[in-house]
Protein backbone atom coordinates (compact mmCIF):
# COMPACT_ATOMS: atom_id res chain seq x y z
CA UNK A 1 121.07 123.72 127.92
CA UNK A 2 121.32 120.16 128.81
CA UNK A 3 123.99 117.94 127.85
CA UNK A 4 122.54 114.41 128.91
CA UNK A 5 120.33 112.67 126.31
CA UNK A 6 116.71 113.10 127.46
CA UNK A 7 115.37 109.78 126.49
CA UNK A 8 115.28 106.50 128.36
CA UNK A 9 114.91 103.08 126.39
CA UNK A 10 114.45 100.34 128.77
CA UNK A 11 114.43 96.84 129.07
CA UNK A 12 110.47 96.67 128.26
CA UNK A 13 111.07 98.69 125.03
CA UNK A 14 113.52 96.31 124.20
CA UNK A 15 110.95 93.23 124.65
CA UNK A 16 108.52 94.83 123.41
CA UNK A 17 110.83 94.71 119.71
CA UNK A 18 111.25 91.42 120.28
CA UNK A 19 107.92 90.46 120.76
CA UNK A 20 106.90 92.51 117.40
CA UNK A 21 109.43 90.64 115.46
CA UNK A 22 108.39 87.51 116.45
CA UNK A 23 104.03 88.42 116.26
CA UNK A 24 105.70 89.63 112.23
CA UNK A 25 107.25 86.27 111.46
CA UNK A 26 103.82 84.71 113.14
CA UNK A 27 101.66 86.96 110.69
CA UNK A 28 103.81 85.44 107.52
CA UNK A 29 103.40 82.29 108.60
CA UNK A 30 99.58 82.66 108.97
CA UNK A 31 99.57 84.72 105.88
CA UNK A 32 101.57 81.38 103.94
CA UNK A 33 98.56 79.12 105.34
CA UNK A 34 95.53 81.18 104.39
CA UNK A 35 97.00 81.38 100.93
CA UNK A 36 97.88 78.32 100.53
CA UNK A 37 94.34 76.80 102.10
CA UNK A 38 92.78 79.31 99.81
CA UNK A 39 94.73 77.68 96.66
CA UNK A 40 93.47 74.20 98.47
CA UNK A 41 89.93 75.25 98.39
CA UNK A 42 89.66 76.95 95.08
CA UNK A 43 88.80 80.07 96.53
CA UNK A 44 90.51 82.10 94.10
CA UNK A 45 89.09 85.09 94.27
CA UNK A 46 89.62 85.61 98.31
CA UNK A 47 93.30 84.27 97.41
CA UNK A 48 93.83 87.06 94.70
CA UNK A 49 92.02 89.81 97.46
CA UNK A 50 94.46 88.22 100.30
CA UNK A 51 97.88 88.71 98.03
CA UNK A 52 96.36 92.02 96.65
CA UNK A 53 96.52 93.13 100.25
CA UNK A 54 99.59 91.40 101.15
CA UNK A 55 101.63 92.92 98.29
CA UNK A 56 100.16 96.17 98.37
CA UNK A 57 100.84 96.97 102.29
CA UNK A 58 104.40 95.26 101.81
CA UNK A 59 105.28 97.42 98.91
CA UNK A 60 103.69 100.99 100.42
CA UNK A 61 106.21 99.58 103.69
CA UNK A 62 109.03 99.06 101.56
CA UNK A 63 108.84 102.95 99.86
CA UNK A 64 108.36 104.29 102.89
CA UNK A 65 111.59 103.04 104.55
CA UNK A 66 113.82 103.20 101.19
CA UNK A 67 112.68 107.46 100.97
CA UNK A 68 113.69 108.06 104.71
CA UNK A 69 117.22 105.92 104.04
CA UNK A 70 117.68 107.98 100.95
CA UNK A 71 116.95 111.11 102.77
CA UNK A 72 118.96 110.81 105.81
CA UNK A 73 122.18 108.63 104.64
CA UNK A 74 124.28 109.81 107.23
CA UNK A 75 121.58 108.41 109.65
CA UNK A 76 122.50 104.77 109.50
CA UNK A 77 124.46 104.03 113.10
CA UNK A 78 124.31 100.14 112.94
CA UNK A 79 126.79 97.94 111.91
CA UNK A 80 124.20 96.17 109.92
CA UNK A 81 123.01 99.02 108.07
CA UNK A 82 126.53 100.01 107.31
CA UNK A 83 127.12 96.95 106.20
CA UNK A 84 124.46 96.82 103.82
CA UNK A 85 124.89 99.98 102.48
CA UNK A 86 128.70 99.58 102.00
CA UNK A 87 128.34 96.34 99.82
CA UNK A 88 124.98 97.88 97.93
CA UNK A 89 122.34 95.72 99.41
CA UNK A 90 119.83 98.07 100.56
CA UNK A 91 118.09 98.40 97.52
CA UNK A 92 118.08 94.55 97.12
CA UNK A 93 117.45 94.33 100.73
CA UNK A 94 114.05 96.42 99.90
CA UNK A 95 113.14 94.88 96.61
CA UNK A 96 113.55 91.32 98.45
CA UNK A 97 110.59 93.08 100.98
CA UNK A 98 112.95 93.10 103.73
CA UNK A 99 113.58 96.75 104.59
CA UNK A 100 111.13 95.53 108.57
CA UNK A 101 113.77 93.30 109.58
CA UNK A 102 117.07 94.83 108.40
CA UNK A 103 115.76 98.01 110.80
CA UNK A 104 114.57 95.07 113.25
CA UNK A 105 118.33 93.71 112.94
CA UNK A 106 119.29 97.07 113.54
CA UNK A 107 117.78 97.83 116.30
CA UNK A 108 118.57 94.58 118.29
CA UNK A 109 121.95 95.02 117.69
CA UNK A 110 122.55 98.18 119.22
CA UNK A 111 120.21 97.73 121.93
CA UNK A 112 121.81 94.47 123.01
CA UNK A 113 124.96 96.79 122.73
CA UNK A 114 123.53 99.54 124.99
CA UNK A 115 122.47 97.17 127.57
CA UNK A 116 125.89 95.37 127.67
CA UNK A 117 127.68 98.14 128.05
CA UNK A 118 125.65 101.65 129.27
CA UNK A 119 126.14 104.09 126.21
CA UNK A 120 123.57 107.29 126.18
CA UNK A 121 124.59 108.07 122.64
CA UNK A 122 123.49 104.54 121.48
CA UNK A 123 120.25 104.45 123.75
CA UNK A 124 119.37 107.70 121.88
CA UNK A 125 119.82 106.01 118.33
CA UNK A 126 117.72 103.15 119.76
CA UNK A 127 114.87 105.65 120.52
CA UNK A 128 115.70 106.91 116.72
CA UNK A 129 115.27 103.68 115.21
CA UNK A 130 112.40 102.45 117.30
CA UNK A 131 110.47 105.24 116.04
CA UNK A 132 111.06 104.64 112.95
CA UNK A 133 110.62 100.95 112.85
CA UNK A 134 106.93 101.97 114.89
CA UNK A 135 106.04 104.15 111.89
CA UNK A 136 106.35 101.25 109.51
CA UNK A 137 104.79 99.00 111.92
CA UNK A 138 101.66 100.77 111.95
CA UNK A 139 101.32 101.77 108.31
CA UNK A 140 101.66 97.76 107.47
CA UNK A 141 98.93 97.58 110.34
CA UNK A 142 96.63 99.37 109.00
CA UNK A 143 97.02 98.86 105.07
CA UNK A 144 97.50 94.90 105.83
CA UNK A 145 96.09 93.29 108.80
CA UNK A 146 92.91 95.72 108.87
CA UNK A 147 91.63 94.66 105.23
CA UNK A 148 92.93 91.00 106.35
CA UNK A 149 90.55 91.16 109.22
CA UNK A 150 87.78 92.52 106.90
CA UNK A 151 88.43 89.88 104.56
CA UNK A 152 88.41 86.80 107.14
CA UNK A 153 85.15 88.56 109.15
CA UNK A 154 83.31 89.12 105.53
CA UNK A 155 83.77 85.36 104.91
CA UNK A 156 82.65 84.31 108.34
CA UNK A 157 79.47 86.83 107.69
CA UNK A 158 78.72 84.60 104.47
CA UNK A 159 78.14 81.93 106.31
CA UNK A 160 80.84 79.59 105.87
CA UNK A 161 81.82 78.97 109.25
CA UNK A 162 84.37 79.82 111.40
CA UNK A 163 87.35 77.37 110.44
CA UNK A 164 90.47 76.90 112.34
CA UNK A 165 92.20 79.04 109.74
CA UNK A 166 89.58 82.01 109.79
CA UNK A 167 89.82 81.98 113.64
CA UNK A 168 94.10 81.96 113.46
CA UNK A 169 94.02 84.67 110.91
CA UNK A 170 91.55 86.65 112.79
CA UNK A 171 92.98 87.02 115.94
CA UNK A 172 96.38 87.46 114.01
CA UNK A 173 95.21 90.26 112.32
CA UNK A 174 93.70 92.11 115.85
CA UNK A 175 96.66 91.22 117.62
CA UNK A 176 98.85 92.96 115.16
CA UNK A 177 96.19 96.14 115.03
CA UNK A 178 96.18 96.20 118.86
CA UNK A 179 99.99 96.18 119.19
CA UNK A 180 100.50 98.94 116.93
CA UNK A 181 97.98 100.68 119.01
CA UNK A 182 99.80 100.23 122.24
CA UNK A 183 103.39 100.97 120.65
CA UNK A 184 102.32 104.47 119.41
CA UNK A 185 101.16 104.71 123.12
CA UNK A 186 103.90 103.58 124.39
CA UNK A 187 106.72 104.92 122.63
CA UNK A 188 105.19 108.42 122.75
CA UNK A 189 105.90 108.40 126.47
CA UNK A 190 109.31 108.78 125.68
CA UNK A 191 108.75 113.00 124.83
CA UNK A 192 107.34 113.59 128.02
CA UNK A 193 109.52 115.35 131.13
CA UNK A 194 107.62 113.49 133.60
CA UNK A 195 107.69 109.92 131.57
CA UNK A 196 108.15 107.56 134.17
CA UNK A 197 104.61 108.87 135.49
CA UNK A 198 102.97 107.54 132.87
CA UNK A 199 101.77 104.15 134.01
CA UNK A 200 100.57 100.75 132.52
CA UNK A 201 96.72 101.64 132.84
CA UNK A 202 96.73 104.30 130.84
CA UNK A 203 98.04 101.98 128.00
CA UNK A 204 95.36 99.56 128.80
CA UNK A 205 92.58 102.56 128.48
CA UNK A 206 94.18 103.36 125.24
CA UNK A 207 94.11 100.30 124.31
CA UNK A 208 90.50 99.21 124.90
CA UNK A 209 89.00 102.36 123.65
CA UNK A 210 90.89 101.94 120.15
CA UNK A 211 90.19 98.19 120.37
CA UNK A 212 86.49 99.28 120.75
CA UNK A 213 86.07 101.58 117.91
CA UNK A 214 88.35 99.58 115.32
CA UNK A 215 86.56 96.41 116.12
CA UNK A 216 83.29 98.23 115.29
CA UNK A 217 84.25 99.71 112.26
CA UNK A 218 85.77 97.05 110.71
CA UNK A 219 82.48 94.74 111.42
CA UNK A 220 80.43 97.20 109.70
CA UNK A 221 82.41 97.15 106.64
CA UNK A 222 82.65 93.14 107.19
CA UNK A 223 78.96 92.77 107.25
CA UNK A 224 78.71 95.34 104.72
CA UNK A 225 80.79 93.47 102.02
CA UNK A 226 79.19 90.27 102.95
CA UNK A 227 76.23 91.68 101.04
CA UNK A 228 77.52 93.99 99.01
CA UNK A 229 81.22 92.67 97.89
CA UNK A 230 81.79 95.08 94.78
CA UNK A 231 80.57 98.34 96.70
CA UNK A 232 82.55 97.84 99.36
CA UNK A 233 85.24 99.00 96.67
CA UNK A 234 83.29 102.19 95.61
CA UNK A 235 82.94 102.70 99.30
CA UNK A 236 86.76 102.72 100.21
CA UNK A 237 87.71 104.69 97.36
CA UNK A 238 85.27 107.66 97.89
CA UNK A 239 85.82 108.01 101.55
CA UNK A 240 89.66 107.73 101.37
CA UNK A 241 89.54 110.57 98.81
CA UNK A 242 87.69 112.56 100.62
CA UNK A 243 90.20 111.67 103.70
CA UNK A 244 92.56 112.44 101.28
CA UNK A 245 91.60 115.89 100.80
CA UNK A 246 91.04 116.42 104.78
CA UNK A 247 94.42 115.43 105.42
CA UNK A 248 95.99 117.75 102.75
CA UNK A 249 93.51 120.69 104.30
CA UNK A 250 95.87 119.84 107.34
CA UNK A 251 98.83 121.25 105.66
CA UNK A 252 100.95 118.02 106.75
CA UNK A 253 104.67 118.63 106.82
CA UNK A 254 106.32 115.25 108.09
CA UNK A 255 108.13 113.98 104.76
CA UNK A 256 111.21 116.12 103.22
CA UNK A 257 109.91 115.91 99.81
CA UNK A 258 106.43 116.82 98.32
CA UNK A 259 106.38 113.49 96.45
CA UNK A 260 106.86 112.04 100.25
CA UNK A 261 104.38 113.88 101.53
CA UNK A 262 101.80 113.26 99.29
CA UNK A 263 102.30 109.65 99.59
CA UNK A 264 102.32 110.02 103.68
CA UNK A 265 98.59 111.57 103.07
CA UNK A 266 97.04 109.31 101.27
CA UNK A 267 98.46 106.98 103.90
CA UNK A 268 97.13 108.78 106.79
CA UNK A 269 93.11 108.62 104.55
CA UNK A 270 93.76 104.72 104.59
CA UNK A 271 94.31 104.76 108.27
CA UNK A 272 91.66 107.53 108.51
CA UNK A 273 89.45 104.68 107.16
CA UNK A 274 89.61 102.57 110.04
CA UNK A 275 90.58 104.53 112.95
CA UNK A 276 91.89 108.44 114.01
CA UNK A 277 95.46 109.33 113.68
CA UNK A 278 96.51 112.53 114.31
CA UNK A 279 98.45 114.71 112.02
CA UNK A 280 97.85 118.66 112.17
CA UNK A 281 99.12 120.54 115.31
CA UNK A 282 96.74 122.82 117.78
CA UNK A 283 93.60 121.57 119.49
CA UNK A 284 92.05 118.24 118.28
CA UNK A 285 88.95 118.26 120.19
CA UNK A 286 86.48 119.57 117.52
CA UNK A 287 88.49 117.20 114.96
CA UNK A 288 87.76 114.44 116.91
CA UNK A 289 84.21 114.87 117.20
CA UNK A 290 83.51 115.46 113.77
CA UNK A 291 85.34 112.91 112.77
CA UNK A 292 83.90 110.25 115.02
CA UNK A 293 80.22 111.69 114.10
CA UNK A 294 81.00 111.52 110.20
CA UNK A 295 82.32 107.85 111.13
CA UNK A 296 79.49 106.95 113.03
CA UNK A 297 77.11 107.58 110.97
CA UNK A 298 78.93 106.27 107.84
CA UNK A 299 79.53 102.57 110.00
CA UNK A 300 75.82 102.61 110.46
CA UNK A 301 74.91 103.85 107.20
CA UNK A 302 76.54 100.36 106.57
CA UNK A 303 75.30 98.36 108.70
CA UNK A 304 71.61 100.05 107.71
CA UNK A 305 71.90 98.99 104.19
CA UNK A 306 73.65 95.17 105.28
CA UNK A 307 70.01 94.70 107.58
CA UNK A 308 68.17 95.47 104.14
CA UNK A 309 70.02 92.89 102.22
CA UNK A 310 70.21 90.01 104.89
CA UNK A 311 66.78 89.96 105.67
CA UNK A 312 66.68 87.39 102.71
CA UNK A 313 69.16 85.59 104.48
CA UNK A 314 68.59 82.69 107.35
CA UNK A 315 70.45 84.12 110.14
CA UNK A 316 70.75 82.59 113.75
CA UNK A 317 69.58 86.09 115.42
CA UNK A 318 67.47 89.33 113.85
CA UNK A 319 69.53 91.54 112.21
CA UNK A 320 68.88 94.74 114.44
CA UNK A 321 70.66 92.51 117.33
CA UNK A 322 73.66 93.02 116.05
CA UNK A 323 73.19 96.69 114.72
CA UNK A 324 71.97 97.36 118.77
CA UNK A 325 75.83 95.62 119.70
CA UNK A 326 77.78 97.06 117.34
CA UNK A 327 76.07 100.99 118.20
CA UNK A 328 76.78 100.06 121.86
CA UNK A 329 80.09 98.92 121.41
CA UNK A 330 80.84 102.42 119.54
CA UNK A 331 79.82 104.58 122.20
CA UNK A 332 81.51 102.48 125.11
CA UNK A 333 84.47 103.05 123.06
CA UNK A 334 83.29 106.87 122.85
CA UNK A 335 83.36 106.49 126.59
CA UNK A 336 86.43 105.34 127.01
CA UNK A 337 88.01 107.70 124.88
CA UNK A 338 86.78 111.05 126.98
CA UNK A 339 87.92 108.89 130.53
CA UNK A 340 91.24 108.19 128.90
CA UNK A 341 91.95 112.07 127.79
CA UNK A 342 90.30 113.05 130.94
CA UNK A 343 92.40 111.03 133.71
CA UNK A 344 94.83 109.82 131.82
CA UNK A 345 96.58 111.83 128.74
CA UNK A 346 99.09 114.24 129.44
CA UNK A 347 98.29 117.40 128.43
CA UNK A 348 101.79 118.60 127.71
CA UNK A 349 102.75 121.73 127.04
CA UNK A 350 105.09 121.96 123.56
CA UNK A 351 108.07 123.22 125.03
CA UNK A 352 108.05 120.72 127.12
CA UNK A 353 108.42 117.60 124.67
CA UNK A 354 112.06 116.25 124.80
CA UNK A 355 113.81 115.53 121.67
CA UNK A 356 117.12 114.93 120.31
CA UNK A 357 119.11 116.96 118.29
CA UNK A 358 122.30 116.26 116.25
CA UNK A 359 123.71 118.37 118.16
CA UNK A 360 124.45 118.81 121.81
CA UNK A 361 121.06 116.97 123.54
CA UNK A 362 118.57 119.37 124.96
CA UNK A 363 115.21 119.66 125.80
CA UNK A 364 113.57 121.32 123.08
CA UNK A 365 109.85 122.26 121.77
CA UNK A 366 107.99 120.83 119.45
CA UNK A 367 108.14 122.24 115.92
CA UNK A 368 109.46 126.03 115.77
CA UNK A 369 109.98 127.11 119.08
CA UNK A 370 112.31 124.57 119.96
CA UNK A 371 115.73 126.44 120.93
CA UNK A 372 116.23 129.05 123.94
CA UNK A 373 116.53 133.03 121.91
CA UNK A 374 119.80 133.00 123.07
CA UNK A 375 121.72 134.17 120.52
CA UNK A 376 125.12 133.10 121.31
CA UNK A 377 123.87 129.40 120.94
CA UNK A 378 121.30 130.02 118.42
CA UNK A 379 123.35 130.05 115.32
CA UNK A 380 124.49 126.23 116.12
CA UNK A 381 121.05 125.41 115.41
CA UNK A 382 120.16 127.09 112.45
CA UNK A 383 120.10 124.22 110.31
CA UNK A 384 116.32 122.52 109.72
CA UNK A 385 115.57 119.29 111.68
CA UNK A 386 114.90 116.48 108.48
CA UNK A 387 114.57 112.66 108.65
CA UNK A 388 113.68 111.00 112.04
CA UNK A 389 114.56 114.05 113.99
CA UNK A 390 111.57 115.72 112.33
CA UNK A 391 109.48 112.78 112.32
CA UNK A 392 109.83 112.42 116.31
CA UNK A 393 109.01 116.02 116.62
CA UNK A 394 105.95 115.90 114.50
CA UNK A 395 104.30 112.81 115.87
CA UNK A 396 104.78 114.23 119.60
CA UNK A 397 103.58 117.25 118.91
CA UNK A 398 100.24 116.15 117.18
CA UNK A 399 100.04 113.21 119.87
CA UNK A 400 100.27 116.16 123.17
């Protein structure tokens, strides 16, 4: 068994934090403006959709990070976290909507304290809490900035222009959705044996093809509730049950309580939404495909039914243009997606995912199989792998 922690965080993980915190503090600031011009305009109802959005993705954030500190309290290592937690702040700290940056406070600090002075034990935590803070990252992606960019690209369809604002927000929004696309690529590297083998273009492959497929989807629905503003609402709400469902057909097991879990799935159906996240172990191939044919269709079932309605409306270019650039767009992203898992994903076998235990560090395997049947050492780890341990274990598994 291996005593030396298996994972590496290096100086571009650690920029790569900083650069999120300051793209987050960006989005609020953009966020503060389009309200605000909203207000300024007497666009009320976009401003009431924009806070809807803004409150609801903060608040789904916020219970997500207070049920894994209240799961695993012996799991804060920073001094910041202690700190809170010693004077009873961390419930204020998450009612104030600031549970993103006390883990992003976290994190810096022991990072800048690994790289001052070379600690394993803290590099590990630092893997730990990047994780976690990644998780977060990308549920706030996809429950804020992806309905943001809907929002801004519906108005732009309506044909009032593309403002200053609308053009900030926009490109806000993707920038957010792409780096939450790149940082699950990224940060997944760090379960792999063979890590440092895992290069830059296969992050930029990942990166386009999700770019690709988002960008079309959330058009469709753009264009869609351009026309159709109220049944874009029916539309949400009886696809993301039905994702619901799909994801509880999974038999998901990444929260420590049901209440958690159920909340993580209907999570996973808003992502669903938008883009594929995996969640259920074994082969994904004949997931993916009927999920990206059942997507397909529905996007162009959309963009079908927008053609009908703007017809009546004076448009700079016929209707089926677009449809023909969107469709394309889809399938180059299609493409993209079988190159990528054909040249570049690792195909790794379970037992070969590296992950950290509480215990002495060792390479273990994903889910059950994770300890030698030695049974001299296997009573040390009969205890069940909870909080971030388990999350890190799940996420590789499902992502290899």
């Amino acid at each position: 068994m291996e005593e030396t922690f298996p994972f590496h965080y290096t100086l571009m993980d650690y920029l790569l934090c900083l650069f999120g915190l300051l793209m987050s503090l960006v989005d609020i600031g953009l966020d503060c403006w389009t309200v605000v011009s909203f207000y300024q305009n007497e666009d009320y109802v976009y401003m009431a959709v924009l806070i809807f959005f803004l409150l609801g993705s903060s608040l789904l954030v916020q219970v997500f990070s207070w049920i894994w500190y209240s799961d695993t309290p012996d799991d804060l290592q920073t001094h910041v976290e202690k700190f809170v937690t010693k004077h009873h702040l961390l419930k204020a700290f998450h009612f104030m909507q600031l549970a993103v940056y006390l883990r992003y406070a976290g994190l810096v600090e022991i990072s800048t304290r690994r790289f001052l002075r070379s600690d394993r034990l803290q590099e590990g935590i630092s893997v730990n809490l990047n994780h976690d803070l990644f998780m977060l990252r990308l549920i706030e992606a996809f429950a804020e900035n992806a309905p943001q960019l809907t929002l801004m690209m519906s108005i732009i369809a309506m044909g009032q222009g593309l403002t200053l604002l609308a053009a900030f927000k926009t490109l806000g929004s993707a920038s957010a959705l792409a780096a939450s696309v790149v940082t699950y690529h990224r940060i997944m590297r760090e379960f792999l044996p063979d890590k440092r083998k895992l290069k830059w273009s296969s992050s930029v492959v990942y990166f386009l093809w999700n770019l690709l497929l988002i960008f079309t989807r959330i058009t469709a629905l753009a264009l869609f509730a351009s026309v159709f503003p109220c049944y874009i609402i029916a539309h949400f709400l009886s696809v993301w049950m039905v994702l619901v469902l799909v994801v509880w057909g999974q038999k998901t097991d990444f929260m420590d309580s049901t209440c958690g879990e159920w909340l993580y799935r209907a999570t996973v159906g808003l992502i669903w939404y938008f883009s594929w996240f995996n969640v259920g172990s074994g082969s994904t191939k004949l997931k993916n495909i009927i999920y990206y044919a059942v997507m397909g269709l529905d996007t162009m079932a959309l963009l079908g039914f927008w053609q009908m309605e703007c017809d009546c409306i004076s448009l700079p270019f016929r209707s089926y243009i677009m449809i023909i650039i969107l469709a394309s767009l889809y399938v180059l992203g299609i493409l993209l997606r079988i190159l990528y898992y054909k040249k570049f994903h690792p195909n790794c076998d379970e037992k070969k995912i590296e992950l950290h235990e509480d215990k002495p560090v060792m390479r273990a395997a994903a889910l059950n199989e994770c300890i030698e049947t030695d049974s001299a050492k296997s009573s040390d780890f009969t205890k069940p792998v909870t909080g971030a341990q388990k999350r890190m274990r799940i996420m590789a598994s499902n992502f290899y």
